[in-house]
Protein backbone atom coordinates (compact mmCIF):
# COMPACT_ATOMS: atom_id res chain seq x y z
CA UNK A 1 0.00 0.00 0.00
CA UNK A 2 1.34 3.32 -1.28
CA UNK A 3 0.52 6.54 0.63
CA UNK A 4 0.01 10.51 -1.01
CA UNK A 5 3.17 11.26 1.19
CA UNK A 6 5.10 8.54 -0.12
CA UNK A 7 3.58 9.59 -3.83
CA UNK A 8 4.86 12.94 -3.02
CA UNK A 9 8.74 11.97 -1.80
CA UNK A 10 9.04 9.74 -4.90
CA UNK A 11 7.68 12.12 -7.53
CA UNK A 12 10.03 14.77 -6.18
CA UNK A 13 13.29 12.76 -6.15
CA UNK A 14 12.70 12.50 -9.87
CA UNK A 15 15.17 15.22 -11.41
CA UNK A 16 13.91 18.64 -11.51
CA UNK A 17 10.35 17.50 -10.16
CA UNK A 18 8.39 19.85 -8.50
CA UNK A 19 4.82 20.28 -7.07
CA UNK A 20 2.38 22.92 -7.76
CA UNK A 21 -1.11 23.08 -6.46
CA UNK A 22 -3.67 23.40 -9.15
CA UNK A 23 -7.01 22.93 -9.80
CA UNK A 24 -7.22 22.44 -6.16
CA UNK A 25 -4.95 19.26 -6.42
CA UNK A 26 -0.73 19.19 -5.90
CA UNK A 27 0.54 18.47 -9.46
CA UNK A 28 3.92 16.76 -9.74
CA UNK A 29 5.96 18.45 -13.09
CA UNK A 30 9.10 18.77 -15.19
CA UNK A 31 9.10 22.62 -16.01
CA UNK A 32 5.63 23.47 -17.07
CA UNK A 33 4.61 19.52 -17.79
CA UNK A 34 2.56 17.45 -15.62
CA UNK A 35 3.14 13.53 -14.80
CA UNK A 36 0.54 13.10 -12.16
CA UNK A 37 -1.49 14.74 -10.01
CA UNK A 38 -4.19 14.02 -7.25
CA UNK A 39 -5.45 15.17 -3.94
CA UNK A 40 -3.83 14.47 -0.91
CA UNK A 41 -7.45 13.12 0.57
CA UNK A 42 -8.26 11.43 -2.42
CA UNK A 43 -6.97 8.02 -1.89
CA UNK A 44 -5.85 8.45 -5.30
CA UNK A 45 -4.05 9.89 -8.20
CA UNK A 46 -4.08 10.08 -11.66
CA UNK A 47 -0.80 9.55 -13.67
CA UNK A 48 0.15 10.07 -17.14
CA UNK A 49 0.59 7.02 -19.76
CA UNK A 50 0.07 6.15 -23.02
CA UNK A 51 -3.63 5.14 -24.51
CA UNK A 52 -1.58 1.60 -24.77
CA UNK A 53 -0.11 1.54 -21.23
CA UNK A 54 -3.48 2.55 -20.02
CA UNK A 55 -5.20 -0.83 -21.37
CA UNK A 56 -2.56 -3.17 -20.19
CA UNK A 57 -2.73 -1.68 -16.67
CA UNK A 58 -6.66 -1.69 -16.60
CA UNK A 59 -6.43 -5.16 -17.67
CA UNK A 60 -3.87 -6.72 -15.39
CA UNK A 61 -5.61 -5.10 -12.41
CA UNK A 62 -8.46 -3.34 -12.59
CA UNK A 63 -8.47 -3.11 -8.58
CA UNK A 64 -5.88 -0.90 -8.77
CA UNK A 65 -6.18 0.94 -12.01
CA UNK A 66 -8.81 3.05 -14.23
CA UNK A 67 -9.41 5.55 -16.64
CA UNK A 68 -8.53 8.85 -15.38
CA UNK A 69 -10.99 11.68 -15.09
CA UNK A 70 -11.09 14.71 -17.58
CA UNK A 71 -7.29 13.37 -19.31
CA UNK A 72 -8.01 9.55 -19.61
CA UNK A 73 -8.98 9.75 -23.44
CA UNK A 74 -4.83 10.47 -23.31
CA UNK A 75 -4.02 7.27 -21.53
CA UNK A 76 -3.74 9.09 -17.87
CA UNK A 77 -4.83 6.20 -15.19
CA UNK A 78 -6.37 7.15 -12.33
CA UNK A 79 -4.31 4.94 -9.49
CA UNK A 80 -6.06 3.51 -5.85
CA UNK A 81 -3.02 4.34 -4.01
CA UNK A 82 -4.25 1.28 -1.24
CA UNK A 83 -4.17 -0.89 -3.56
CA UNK A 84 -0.49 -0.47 -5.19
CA UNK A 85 3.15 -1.26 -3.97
CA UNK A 86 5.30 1.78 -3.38
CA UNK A 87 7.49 0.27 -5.96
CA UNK A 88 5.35 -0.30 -8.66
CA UNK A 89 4.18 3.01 -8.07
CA UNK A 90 7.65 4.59 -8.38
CA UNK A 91 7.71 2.75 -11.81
CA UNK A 92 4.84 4.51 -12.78
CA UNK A 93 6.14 7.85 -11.68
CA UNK A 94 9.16 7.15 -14.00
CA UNK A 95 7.52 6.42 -16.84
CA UNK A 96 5.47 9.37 -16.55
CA UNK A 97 7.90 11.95 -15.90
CA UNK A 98 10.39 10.19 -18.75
CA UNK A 99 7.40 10.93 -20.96
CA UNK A 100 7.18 14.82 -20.30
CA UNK A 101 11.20 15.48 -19.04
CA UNK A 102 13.36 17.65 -21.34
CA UNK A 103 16.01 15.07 -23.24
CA UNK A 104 19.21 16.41 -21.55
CA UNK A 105 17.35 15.63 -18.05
CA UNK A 106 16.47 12.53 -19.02
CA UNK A 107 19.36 11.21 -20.16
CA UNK A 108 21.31 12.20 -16.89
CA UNK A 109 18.72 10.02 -15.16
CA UNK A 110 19.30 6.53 -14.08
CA UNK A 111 16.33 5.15 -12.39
C-alpha cells in the first residue's frame, strides 16, 4: 500500500520535479509539464501514460487501475493508491515523468 506522502517523496526525487497546487490538487511536473497529479485526501491519483499503457494496466488489475478523469482519453490512469506497492508506483512515476522530461534531463537520469 502506497501513501500521497510517499507519492509525493518519490515524484520529487525524480530530477527537476516539482509540485504545484492546481485545480485544487498538488501536481507533480518537469518545467511546465505534468506527470501526475491528485489530492492528498483522495486516496488516489491520476498519472500520465500512453492510450496503450493505459489498457494493459486496466487489464492486469483493474483493482488498482482506471481511466482517469477529464485526461483519460490520453491514456492518464487514475491509481487507488491502497491498492499499489510503493514500488510499482515509483515505476509509474518514472515512466510518466520520462514521458514529459526535457532530453538532456532525461538522459542524466538513471532510475
Amino acid at each position: 500500500m502506497a501513501t500521497f506522502d510517499e507519492l509525493t517523496t518519490l515524484a520529487l526525487e525524480l530530477p527537476q520535479a516539482h509540485q504545484e497546487t492546481t485545480w485544487e490538487q498538488q501536481t507533480f511536473r518537469v518545467g511546465r509539464k505534468i506527470f501526475a497529479m491528485g489530492h492528498p485526501d483522495s486516496g488516489q491519483v491520476s498519472v500520465k501514460a500512453t492510450v496503450p499503457e493505459q489498457a494493459e494496466l486496466i487489464a492486469a488489475a483493474p483493482e488498482v487501475y482506471s481511466v482517469a478523469p477529464y485526461t483519460g482519453r490520453f491514456g492518464w490512469v487514475r491509481v487507488r493508491l491502497a491498492r499499489v506497492e510503493p514500488e510499482e508506483l515509483r515505476e509509474l512515476l518514472a515512466e510518466a515523468w520520462r514521458s514529459v522530461a526535457p532530453k538532456r534531463v532525461r538522459d542524466g537520469y538513471q532510475g
